[in-house]
Protein backbone atom coordinates (compact mmCIF):
# COMPACT_ATOMS: atom_id res chain seq x y z
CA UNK A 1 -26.69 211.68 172.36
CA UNK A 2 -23.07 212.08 171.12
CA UNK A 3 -22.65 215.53 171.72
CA UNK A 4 -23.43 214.94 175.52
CA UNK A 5 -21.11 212.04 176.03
CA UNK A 6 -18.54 214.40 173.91
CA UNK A 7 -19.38 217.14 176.34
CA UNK A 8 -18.85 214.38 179.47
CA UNK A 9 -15.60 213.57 178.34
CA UNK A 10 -14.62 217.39 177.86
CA UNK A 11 -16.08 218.17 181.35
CA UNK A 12 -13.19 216.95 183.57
CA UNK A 13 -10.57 218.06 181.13
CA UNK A 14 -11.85 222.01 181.58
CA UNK A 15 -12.27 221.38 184.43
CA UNK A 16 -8.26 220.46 184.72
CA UNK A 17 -7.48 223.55 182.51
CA UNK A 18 -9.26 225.81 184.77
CA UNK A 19 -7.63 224.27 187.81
CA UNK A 20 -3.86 224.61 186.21
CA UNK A 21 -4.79 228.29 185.47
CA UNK A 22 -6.28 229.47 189.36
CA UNK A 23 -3.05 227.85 190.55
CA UNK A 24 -0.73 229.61 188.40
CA UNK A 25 -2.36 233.09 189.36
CA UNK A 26 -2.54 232.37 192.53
CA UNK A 27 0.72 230.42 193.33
CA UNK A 28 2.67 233.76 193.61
CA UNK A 29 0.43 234.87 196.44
CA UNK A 30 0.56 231.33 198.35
CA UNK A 31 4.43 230.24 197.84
CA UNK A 32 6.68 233.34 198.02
CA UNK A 33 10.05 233.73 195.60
CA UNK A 34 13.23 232.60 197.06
CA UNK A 35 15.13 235.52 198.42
CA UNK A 36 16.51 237.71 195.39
CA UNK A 37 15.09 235.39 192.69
CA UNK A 38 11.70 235.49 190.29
CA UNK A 39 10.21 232.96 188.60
CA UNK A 40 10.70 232.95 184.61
CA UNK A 41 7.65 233.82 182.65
CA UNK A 42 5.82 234.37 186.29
CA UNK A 43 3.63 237.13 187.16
CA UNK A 44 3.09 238.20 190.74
CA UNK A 45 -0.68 238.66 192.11
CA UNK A 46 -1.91 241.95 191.98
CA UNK A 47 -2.94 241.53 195.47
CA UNK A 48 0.51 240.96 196.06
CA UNK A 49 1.40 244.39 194.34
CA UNK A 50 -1.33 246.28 196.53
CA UNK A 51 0.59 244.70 199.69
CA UNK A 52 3.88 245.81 199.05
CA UNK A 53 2.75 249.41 198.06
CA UNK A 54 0.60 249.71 200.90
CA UNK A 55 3.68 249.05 202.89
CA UNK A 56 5.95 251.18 200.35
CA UNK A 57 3.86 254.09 200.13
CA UNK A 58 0.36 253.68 201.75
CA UNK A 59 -0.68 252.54 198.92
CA UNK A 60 -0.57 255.81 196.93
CA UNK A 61 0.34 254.82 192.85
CA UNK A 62 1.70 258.84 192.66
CA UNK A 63 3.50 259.13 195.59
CA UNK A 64 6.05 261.93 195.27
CA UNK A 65 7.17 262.33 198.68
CA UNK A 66 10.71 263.92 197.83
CA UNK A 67 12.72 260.96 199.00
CA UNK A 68 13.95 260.42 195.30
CA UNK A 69 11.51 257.28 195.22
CA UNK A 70 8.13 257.60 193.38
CA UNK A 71 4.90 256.13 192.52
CA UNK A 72 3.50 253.44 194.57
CA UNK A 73 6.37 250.92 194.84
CA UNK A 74 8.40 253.60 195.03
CA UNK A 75 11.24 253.13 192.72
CA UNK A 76 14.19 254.61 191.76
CA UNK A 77 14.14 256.62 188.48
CA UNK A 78 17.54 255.02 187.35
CA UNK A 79 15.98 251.42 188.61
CA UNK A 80 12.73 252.70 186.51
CA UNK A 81 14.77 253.33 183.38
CA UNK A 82 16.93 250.11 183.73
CA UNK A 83 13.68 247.92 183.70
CA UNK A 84 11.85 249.83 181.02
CA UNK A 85 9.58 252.09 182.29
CA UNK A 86 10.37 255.30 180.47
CA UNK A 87 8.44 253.77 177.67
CA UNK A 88 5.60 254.19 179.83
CA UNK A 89 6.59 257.88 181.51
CA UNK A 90 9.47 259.51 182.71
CA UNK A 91 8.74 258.49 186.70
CA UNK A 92 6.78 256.11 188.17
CA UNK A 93 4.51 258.57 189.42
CA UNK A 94 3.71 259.67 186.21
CA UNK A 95 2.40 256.61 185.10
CA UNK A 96 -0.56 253.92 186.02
CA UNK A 97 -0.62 251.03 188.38
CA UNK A 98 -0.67 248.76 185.81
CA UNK A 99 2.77 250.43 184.21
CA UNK A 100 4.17 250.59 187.84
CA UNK A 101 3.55 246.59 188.04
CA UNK A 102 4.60 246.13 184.43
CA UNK A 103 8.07 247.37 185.58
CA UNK A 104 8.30 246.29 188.55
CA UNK A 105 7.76 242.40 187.33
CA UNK A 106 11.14 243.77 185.41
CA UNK A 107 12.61 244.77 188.48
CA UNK A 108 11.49 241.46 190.34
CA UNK A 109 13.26 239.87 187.27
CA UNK A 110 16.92 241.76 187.74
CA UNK A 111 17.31 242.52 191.42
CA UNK A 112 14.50 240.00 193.23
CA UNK A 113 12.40 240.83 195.82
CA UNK A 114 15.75 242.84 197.67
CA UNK A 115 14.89 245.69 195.68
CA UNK A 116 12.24 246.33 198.62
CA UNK A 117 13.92 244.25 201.17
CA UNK A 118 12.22 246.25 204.29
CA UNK A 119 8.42 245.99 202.53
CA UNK A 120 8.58 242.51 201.21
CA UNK A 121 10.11 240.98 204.25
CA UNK A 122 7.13 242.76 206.21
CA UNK A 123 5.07 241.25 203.91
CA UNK A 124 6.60 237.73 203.87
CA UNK A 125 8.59 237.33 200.50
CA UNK A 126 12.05 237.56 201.58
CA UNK A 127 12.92 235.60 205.02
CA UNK A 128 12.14 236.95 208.49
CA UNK A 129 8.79 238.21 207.07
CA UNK A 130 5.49 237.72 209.21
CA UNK A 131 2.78 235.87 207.98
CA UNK A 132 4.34 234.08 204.48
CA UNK A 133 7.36 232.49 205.96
């Protein structure tokens, strides 16, 4: 008997917790960043990744197209080395899509969302985007 009322008190309270947590993965893909700023100690969605390098580079994670950007966001290799990434390789191409996003929540964190201002206002997370305004 007192372990079930124990576990009927717990019940709503996980039940809280698990809300809280949904939320705060999902909040980045329902309420976009204000232009040119992050949110401290936020990550972005990964859908929101596959979006944005879809739009960046079809989404191919090894792009090397030759127009000095690379990998699927298609950074910069001095924007690459200012947020980090040459502990993961030395271009974005070179390493995973997890390293890419790893870096490019760095990115988010210096520059915003500017430092793809044509791709994430297509994708609505600057102004004058189309579906996330």
């Amino acid at each position: 008997m007192r372990s079930s009322a124990a576990g009927a008190l717990l019940a709503p309270l996980v039940a809280l917790v698990l809300a809280v947590a949904l939320a705060l993965v999902l909040l980045p893909a329902v309420v976009p960043l204000p232009a040119g700023r992050a949110r401290a100690a936020s990550t972005v969605a990964d859908m929101i990744w596959d979006e944005l390098a879809e739009c960046e580079s079809g989404g191919d994670w090894r792009a090397a197209t030759g127009n000095g950007y690379f990998g699927g966001l298609q950074i910069w290799p001095p924007t690459w080395e200012e947020a980090g990434g040459l502990r993961f390789a030395d271009r974005p191409d070179r390493a995973s899509r997890r390293q890419q996003t790893t870096v490019a929540e760095e990115i988010l964190h210096l520059q915003g969302w500017e430092a793809w201002p044509a791709c994430a206002r297509e994708i609505g997370m600057i102004g004058g985007g189309s579906d996330r305004d």
